[in-house]
C-alpha atoms as a PDB file:
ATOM      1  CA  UNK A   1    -112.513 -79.656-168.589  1.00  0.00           C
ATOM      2  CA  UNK A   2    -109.825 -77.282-167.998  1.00  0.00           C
ATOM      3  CA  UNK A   3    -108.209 -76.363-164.452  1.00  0.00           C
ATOM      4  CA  UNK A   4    -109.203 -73.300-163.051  1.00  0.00           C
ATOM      5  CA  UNK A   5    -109.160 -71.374-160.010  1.00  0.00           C
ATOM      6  CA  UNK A   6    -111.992 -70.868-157.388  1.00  0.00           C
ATOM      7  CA  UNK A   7    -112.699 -70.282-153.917  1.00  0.00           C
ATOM      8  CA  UNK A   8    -113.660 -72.885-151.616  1.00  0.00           C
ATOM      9  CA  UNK A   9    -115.860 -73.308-148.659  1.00  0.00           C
ATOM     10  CA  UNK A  10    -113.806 -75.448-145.873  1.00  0.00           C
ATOM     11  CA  UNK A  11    -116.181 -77.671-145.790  1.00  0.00           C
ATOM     12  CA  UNK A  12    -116.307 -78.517-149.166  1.00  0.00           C
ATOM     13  CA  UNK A  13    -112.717 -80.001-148.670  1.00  0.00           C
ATOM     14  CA  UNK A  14    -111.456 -83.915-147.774  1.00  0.00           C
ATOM     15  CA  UNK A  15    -108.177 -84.754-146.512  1.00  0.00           C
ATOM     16  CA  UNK A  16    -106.837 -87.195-149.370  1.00  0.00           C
ATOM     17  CA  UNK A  17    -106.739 -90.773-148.937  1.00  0.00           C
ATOM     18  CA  UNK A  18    -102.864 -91.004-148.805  1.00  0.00           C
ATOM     19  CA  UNK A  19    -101.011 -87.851-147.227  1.00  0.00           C
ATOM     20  CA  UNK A  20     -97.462 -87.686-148.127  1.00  0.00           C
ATOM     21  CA  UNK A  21     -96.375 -84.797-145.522  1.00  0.00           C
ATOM     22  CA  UNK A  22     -97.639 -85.472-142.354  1.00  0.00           C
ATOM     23  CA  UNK A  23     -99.218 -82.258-140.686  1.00  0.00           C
ATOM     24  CA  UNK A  24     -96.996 -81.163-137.072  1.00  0.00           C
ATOM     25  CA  UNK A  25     -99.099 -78.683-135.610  1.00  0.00           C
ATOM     26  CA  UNK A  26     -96.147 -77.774-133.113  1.00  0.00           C
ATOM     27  CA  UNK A  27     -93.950 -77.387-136.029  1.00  0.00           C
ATOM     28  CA  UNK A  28     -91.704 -73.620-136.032  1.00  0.00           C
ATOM     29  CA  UNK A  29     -93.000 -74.085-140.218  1.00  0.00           C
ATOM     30  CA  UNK A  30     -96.865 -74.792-138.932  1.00  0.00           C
ATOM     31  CA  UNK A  31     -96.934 -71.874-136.181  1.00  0.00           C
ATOM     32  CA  UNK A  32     -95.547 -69.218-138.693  1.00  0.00           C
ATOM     33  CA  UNK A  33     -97.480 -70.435-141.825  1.00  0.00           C
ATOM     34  CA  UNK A  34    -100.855 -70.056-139.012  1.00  0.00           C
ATOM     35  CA  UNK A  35     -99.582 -66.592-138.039  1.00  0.00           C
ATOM     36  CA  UNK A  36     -98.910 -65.266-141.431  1.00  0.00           C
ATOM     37  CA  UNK A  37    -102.472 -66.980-142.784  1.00  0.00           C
ATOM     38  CA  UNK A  38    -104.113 -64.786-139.837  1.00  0.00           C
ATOM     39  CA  UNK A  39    -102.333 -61.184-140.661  1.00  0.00           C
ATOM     40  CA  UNK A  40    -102.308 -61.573-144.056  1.00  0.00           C
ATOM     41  CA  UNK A  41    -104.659 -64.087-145.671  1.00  0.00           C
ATOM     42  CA  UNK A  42    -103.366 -67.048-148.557  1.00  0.00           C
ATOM     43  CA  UNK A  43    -100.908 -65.666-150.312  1.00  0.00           C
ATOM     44  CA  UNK A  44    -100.883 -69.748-152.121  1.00  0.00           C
ATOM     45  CA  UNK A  45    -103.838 -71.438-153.369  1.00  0.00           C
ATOM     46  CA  UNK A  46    -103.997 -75.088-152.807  1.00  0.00           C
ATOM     47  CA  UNK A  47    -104.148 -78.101-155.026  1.00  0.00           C
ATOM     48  CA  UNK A  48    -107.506 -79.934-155.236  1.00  0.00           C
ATOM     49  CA  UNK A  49    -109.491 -82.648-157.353  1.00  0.00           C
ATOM     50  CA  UNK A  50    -113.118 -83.588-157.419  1.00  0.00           C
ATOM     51  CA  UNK A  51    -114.118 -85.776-155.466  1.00  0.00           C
ATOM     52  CA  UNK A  52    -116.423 -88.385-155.306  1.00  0.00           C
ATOM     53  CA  UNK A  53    -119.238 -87.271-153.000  1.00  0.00           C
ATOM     54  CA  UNK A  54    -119.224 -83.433-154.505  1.00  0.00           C
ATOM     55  CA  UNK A  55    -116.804 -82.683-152.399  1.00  0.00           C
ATOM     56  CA  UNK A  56    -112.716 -81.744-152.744  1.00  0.00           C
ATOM     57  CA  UNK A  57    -110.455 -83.753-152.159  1.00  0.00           C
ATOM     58  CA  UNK A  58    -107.041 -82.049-151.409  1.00  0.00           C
ATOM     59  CA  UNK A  59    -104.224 -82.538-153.820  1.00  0.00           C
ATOM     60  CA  UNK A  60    -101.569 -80.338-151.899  1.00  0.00           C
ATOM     61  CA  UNK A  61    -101.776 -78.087-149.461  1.00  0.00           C
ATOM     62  CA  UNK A  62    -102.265 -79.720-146.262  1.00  0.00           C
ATOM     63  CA  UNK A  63    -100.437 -76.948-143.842  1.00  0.00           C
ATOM     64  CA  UNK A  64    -102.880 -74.262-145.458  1.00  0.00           C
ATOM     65  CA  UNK A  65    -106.106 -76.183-145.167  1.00  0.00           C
ATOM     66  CA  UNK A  66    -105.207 -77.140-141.236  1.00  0.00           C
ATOM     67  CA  UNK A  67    -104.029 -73.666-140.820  1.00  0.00           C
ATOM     68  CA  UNK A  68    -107.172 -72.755-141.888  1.00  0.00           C
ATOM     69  CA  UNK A  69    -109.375 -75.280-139.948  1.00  0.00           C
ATOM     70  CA  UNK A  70    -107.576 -74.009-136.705  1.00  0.00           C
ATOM     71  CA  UNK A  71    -108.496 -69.972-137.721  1.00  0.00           C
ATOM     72  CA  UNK A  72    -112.078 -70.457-138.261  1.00  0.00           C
ATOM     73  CA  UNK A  73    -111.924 -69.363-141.608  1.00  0.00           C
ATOM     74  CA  UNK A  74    -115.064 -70.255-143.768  1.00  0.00           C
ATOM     75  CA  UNK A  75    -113.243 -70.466-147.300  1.00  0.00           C
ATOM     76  CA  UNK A  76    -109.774 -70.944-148.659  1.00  0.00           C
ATOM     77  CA  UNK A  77    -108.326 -70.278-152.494  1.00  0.00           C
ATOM     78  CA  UNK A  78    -107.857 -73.775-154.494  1.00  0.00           C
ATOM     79  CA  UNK A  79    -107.087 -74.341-157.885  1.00  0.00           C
ATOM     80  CA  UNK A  80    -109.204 -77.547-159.066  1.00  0.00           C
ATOM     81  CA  UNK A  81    -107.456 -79.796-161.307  1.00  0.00           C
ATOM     82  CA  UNK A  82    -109.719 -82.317-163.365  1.00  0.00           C
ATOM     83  CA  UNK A  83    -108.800 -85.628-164.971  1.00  0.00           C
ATOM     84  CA  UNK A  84    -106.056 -86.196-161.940  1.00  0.00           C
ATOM     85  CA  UNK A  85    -105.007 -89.718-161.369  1.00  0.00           C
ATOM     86  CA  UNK A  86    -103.780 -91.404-158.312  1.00  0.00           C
ATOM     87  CA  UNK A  87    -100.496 -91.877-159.687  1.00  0.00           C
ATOM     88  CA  UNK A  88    -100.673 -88.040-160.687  1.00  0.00           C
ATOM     89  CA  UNK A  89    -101.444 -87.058-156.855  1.00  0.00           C
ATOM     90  CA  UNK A  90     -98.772 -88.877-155.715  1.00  0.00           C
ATOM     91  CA  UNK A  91     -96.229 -87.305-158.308  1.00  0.00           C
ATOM     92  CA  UNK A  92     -97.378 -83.479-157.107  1.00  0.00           C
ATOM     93  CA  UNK A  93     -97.250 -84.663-153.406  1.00  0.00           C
ATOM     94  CA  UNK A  94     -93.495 -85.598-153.936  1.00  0.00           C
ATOM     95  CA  UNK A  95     -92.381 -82.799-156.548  1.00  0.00           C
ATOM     96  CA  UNK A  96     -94.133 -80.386-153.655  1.00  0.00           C
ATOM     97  CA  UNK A  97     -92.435 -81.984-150.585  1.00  0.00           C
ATOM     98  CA  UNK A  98     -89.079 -83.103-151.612  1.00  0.00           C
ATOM     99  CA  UNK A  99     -88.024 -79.124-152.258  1.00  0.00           C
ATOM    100  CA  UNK A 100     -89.325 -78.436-148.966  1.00  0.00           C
ATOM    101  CA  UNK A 101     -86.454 -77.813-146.174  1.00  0.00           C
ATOM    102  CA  UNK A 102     -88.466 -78.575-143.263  1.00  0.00           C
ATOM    103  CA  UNK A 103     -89.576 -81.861-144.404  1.00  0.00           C
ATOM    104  CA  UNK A 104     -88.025 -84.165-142.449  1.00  0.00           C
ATOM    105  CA  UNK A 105     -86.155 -86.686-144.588  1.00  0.00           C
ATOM    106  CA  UNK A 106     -87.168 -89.662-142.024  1.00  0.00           C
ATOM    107  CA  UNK A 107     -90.867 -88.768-142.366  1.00  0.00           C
ATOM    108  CA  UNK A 108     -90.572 -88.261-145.937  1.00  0.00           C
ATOM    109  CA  UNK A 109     -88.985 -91.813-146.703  1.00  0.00           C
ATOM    110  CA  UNK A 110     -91.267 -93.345-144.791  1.00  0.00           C
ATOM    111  CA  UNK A 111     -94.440 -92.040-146.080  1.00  0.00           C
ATOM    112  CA  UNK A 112     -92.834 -92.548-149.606  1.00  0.00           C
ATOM    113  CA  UNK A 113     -93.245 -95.969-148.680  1.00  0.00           C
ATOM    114  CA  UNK A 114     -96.565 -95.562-147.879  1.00  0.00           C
ATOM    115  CA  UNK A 115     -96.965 -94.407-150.847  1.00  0.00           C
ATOM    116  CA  UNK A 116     -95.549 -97.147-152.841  1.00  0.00           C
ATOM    117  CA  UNK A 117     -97.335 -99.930-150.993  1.00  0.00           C
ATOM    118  CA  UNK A 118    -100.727 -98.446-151.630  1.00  0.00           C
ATOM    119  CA  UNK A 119     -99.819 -98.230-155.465  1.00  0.00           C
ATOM    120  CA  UNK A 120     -98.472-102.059-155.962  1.00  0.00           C
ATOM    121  CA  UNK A 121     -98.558-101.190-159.803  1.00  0.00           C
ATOM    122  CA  UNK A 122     -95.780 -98.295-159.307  1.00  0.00           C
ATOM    123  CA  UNK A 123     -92.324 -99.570-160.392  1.00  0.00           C
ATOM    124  CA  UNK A 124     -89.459 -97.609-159.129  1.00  0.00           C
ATOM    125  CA  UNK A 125     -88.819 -96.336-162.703  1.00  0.00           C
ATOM    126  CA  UNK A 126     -92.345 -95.180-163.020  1.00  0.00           C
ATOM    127  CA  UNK A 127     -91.878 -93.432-159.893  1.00  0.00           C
ATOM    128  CA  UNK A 128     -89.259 -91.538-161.027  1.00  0.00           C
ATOM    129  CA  UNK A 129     -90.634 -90.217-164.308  1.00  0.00           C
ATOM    130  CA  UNK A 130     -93.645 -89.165-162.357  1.00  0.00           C
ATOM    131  CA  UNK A 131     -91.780 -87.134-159.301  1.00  0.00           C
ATOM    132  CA  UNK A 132     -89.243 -85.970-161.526  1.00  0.00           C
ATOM    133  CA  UNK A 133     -86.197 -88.146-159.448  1.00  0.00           C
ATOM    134  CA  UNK A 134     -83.994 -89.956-160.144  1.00  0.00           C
ATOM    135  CA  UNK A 135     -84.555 -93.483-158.931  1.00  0.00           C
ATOM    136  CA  UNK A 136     -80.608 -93.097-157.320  1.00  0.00           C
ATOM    137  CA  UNK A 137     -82.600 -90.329-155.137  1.00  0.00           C
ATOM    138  CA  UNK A 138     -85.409 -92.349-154.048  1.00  0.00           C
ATOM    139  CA  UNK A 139     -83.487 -95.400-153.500  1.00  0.00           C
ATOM    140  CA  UNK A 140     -81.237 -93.253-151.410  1.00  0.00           C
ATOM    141  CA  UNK A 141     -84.416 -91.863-149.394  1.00  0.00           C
ATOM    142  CA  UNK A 142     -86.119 -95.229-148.488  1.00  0.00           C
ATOM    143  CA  UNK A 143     -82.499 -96.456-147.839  1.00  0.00           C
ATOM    144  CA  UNK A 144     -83.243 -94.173-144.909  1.00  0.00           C
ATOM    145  CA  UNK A 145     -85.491 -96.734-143.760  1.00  0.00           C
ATOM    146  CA  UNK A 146     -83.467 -99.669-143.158  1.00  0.00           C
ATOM    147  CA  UNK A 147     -81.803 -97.221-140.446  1.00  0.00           C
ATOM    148  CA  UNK A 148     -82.484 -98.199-136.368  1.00  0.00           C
ATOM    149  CA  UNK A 149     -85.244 -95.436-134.490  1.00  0.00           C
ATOM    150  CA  UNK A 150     -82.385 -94.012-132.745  1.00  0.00           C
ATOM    151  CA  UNK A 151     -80.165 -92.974-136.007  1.00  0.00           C
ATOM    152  CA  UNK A 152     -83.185 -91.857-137.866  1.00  0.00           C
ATOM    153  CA  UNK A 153     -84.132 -89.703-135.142  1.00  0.00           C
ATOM    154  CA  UNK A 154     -80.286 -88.227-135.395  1.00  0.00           C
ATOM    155  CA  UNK A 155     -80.651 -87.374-138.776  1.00  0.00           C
ATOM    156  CA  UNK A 156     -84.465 -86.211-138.484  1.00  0.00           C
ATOM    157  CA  UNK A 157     -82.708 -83.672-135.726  1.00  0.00           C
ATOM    158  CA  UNK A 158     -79.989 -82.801-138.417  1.00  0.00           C
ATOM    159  CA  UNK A 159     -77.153 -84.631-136.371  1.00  0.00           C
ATOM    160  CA  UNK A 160     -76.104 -86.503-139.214  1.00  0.00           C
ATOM    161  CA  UNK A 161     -76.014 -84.609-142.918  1.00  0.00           C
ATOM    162  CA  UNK A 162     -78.355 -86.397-145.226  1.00  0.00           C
ATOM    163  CA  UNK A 163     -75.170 -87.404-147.786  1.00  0.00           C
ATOM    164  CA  UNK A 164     -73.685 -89.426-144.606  1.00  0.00           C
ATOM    165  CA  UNK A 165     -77.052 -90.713-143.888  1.00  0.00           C
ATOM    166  CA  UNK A 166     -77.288 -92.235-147.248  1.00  0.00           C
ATOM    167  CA  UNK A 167     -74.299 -94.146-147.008  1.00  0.00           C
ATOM    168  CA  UNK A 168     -74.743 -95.185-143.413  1.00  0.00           C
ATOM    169  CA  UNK A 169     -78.102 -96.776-144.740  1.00  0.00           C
ATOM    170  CA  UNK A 170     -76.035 -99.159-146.585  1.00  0.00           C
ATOM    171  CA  UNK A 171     -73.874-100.335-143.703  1.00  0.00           C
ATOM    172  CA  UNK A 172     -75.650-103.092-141.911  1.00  0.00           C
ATOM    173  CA  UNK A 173     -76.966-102.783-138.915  1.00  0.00           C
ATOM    174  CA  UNK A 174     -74.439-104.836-136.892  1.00  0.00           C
ATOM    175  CA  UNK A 175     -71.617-103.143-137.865  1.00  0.00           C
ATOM    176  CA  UNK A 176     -72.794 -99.205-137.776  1.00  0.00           C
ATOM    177  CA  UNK A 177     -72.281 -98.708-134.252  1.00  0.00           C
ATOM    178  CA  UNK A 178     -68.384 -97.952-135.793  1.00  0.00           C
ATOM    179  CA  UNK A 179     -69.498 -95.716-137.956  1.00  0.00           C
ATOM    180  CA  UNK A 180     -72.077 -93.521-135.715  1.00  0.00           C
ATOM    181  CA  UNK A 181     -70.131 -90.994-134.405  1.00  0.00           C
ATOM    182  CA  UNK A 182     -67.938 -90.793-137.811  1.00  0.00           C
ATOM    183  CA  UNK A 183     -71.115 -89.734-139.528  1.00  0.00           C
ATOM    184  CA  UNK A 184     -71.749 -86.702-137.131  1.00  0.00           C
ATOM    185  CA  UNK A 185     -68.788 -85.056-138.150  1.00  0.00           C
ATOM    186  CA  UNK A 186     -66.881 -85.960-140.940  1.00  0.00           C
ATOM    187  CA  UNK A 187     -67.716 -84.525-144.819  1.00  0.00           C
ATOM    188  CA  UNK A 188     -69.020 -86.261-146.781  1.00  0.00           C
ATOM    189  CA  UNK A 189     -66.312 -86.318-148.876  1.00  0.00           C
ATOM    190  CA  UNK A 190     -64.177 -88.169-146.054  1.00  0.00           C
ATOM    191  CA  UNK A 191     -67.311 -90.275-144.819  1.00  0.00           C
ATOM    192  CA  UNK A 192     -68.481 -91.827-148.346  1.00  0.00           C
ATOM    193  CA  UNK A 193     -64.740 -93.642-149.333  1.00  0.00           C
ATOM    194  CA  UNK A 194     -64.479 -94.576-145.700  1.00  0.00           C
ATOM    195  CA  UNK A 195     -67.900 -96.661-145.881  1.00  0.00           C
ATOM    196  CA  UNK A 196     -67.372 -97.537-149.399  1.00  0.00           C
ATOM    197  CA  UNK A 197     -63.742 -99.242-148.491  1.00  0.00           C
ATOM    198  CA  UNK A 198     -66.054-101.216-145.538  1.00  0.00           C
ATOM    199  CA  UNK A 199     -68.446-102.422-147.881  1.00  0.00           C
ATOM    200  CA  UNK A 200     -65.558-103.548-150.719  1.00  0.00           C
ATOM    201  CA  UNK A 201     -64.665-105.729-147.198  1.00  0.00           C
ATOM    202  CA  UNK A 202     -68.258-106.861-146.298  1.00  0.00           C
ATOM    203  CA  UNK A 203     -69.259-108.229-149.976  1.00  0.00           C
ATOM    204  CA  UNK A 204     -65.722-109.666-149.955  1.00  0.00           C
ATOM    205  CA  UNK A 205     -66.278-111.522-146.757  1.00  0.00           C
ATOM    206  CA  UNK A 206     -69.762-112.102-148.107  1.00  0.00           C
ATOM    207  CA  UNK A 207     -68.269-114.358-150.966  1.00  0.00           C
ATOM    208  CA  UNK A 208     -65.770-116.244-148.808  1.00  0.00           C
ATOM    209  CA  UNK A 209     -68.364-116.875-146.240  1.00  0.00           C
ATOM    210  CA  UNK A 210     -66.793-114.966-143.202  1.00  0.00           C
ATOM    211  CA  UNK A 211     -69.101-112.390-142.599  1.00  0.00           C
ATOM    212  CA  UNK A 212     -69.196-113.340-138.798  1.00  0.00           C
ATOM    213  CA  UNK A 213     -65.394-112.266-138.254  1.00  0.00           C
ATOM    214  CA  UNK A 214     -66.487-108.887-139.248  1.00  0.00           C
ATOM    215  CA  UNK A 215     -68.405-108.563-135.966  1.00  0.00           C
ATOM    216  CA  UNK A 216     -67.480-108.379-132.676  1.00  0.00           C
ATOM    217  CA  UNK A 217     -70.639-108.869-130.328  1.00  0.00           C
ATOM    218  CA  UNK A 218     -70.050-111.302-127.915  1.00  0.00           C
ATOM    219  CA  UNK A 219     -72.632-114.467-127.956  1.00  0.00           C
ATOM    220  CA  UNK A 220     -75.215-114.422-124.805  1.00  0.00           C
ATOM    221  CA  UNK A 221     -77.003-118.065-124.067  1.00  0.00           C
ATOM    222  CA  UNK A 222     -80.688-117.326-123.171  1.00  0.00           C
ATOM    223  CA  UNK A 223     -82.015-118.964-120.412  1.00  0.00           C
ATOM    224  CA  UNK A 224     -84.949-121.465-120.843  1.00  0.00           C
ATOM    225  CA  UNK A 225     -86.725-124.141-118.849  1.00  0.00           C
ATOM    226  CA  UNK A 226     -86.437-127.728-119.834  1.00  0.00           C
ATOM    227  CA  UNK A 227     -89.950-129.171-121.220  1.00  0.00           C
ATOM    228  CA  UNK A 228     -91.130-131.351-118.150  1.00  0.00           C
ATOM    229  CA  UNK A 229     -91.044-134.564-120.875  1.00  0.00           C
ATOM    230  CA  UNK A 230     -87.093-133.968-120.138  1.00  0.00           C
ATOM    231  CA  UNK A 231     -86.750-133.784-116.382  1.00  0.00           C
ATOM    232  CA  UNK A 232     -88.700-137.134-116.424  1.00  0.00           C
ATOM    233  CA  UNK A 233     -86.708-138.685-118.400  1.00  0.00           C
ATOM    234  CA  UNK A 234     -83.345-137.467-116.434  1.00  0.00           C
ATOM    235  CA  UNK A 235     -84.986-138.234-113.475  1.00  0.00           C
ATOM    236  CA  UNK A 236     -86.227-141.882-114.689  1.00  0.00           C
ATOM    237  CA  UNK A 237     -83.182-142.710-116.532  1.00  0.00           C
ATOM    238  CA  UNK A 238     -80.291-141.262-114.403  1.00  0.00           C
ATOM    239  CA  UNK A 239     -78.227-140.630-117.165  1.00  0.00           C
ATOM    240  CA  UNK A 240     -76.818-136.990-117.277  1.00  0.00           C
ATOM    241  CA  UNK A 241     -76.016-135.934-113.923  1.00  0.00           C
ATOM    242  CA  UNK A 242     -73.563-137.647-113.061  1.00  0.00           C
ATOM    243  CA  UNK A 243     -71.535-136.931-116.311  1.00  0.00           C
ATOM    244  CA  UNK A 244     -72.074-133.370-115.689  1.00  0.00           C
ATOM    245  CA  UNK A 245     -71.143-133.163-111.904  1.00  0.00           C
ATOM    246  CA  UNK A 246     -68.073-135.163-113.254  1.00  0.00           C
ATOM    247  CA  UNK A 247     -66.982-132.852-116.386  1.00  0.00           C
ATOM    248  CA  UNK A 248     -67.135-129.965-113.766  1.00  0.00           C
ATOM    249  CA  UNK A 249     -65.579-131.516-110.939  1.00  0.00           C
ATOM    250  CA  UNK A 250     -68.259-131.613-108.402  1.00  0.00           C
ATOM    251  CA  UNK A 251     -66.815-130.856-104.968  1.00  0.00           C
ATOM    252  CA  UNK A 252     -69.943-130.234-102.563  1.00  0.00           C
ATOM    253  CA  UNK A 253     -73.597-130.385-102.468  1.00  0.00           C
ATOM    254  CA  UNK A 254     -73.944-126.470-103.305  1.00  0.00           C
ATOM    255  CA  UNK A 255     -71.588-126.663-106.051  1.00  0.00           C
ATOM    256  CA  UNK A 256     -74.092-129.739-107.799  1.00  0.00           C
ATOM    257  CA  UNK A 257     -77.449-128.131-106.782  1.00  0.00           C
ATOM    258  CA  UNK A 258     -75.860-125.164-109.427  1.00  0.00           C
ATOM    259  CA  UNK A 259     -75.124-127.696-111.661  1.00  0.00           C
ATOM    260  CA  UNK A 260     -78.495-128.730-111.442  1.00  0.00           C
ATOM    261  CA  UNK A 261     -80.691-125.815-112.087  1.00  0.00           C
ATOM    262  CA  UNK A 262     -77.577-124.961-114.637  1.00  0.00           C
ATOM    263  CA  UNK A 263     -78.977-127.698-116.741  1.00  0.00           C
ATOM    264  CA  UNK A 264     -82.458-127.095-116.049  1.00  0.00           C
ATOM    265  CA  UNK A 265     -82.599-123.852-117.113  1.00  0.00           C
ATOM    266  CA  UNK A 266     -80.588-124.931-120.202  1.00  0.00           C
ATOM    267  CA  UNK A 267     -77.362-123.352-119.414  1.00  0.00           C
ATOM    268  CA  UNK A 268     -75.153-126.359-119.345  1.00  0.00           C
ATOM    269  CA  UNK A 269     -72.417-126.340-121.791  1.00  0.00           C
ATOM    270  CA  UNK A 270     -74.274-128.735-124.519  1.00  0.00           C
ATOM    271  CA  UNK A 271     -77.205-126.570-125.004  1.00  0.00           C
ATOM    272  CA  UNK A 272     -74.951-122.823-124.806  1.00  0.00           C
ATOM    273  CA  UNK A 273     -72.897-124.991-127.501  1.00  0.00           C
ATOM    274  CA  UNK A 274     -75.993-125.628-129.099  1.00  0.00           C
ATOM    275  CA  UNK A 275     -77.708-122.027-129.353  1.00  0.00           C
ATOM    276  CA  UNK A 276     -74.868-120.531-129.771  1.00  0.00           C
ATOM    277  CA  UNK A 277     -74.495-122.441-133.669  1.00  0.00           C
ATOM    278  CA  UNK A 278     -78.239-121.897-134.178  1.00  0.00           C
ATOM    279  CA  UNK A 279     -77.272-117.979-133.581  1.00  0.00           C
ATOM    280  CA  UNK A 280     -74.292-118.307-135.754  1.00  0.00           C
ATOM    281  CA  UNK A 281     -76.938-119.537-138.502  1.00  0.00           C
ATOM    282  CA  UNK A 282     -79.295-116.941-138.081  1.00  0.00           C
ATOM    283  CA  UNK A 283     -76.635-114.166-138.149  1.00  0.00           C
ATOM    284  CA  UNK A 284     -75.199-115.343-141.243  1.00  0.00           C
ATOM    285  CA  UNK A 285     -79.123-115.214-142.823  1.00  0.00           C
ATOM    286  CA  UNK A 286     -79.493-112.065-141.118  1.00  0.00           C
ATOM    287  CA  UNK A 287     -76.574-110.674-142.233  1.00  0.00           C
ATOM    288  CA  UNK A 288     -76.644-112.028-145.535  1.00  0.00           C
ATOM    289  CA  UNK A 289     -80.334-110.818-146.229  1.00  0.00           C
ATOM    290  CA  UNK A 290     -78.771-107.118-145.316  1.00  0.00           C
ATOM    291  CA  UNK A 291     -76.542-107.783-147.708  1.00  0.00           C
ATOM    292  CA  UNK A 292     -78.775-107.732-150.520  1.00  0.00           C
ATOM    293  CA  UNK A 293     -81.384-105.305-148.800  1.00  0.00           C
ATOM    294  CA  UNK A 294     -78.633-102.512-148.075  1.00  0.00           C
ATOM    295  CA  UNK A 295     -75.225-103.121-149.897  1.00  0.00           C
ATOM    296  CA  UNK A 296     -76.936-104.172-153.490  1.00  0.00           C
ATOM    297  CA  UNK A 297     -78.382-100.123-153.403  1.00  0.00           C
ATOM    298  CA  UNK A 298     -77.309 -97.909-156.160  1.00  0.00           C
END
């Protein structure tokens, strides 16, 4: 059956099952696309398939169809296509909404994701034949998600240009602070060798095993109580308190009652010795891990 073009009764139409643009309703886009619907009627036909219960289900054209929810108005213009798979709903929902300006790239990337986890069977090759994209585009674009809340909402707000985003995606996380306020307002043809020189560094320290010198936060012990099985056993046995009030040359009552809930709370030197290597492991996973999540990108 071939496509073909009819009008639609509203109610005849279902959201789809996996929406690539989310709808903003307070959107500058969504207030004048409502306006213009209201003076002048749908200039654009949306995208549809048939559905399963005899009803549409909407390929593209979200804004419209809400737009038209909102106005009261009974029918809207669709072209129905026929023989549409999942995979080929998901390749007109990108094509559509990666040309659009006022897609936000954050929002995009993430639902892109979405996407991707809902179709297991979709390699990243596959993906690209079908939205006509490179795979260099779309890695760049979920790059976008390895980025903290605060820097995606900087480049959602078009702080940072969406070239310097890219490359600050592959940064990891520790060591972007540095880079922040570079990204706001350098080109990107000053930004991308500047990052690209850090990351020659980072996989260098990566191979020599040093990629804690690279960082600069300072260590903070966390505070925890002593499991009551321990306190006994001080208490019993008698054994550590006096070495400690010694190694810190005790001089009064107050000084050792410190000492005391020092230990107690596991802030005595052994134990800050002791979480501060099990951090040092963990970073190095950490970092390492971001290593091969953000630096092995295209």
């Amino acid at each position: 059956m071939t496509d073909h073009a009819i009008d639609i009764p509203i109610d005849d139409l279902v959201e789809p099952r996996i929406i690539l643009r989310l709808v903003d309703k307070n959107s500058v886009e969504y207030l004048e696309l409502k306006d213009s619907i209201a003076r002048h009627g749908f200039l654009n036909s949306i995208c549809v398939r048939p559905g399963p219960t005899g009803k549409y289900e909407i390929v593209e054209g979200m804004y419209r169809y809400n737009c038209g929810k909102d106005l009261g108005l009974p029918i809207i213009p669709g072209i129905v296509k026929h023989g549409l798979t999942d995979e080929d709903v998901l390749a007109l929902q990108i094509q559509a909404n990666a040309i659009r300006p006022h897609t936000k790239p954050i929002e995009f990337a993430r639902q892109l994701k979405k996407l991707m986890e809902h179709n297991p069977g979709i390699t990243m090759a596959g993906l690209s034949r079908l939205a006509g994209k490179n795979s260099k585009w779309l890695g760049d674009m979920l790059g976008l998600l390895h980025l903290k809340a605060d820097e995606q909402k900087a480049i959602d707000r078009g702080e940072i240009p969406l070239g310097n985003a890219y490359m600050l995606a592959k940064v990891p996380s520790n060591a972007r602070k540095q880079f922040i306020d570079r990204a706001k307002i350098l080109p990107n043809a000053q930004f991308k060798p500047l990052v690209a020189a850090f990351i020659k560094t980072f996989r260098e320290a990566t191979r020599q095993g040093k990629l804690e010198a690279l960082f600069t936060d300072e260590f903070k012990p966390v505070a925890y109580l002593r499991s009551l099985k321990e306190v006994q056993q001080e208490y019993d046995g008698r054994g550590q308190g006096a070495l400690i009030l010694t190694a810190n040359n005790c001089r009064s009552p107050v000084e050792a009652w410190y000492l005391a809930l020092q230990w107690a709370m596991s802030l005595d030197p052994p134990r800050v010795e002791e979480q501060r290597q099990n951090a040092m492991k963990r970073e190095h996973r950490r970092l390492t891990q971001e290593t091969e999540d953000a630096l092995d990108q295209p």
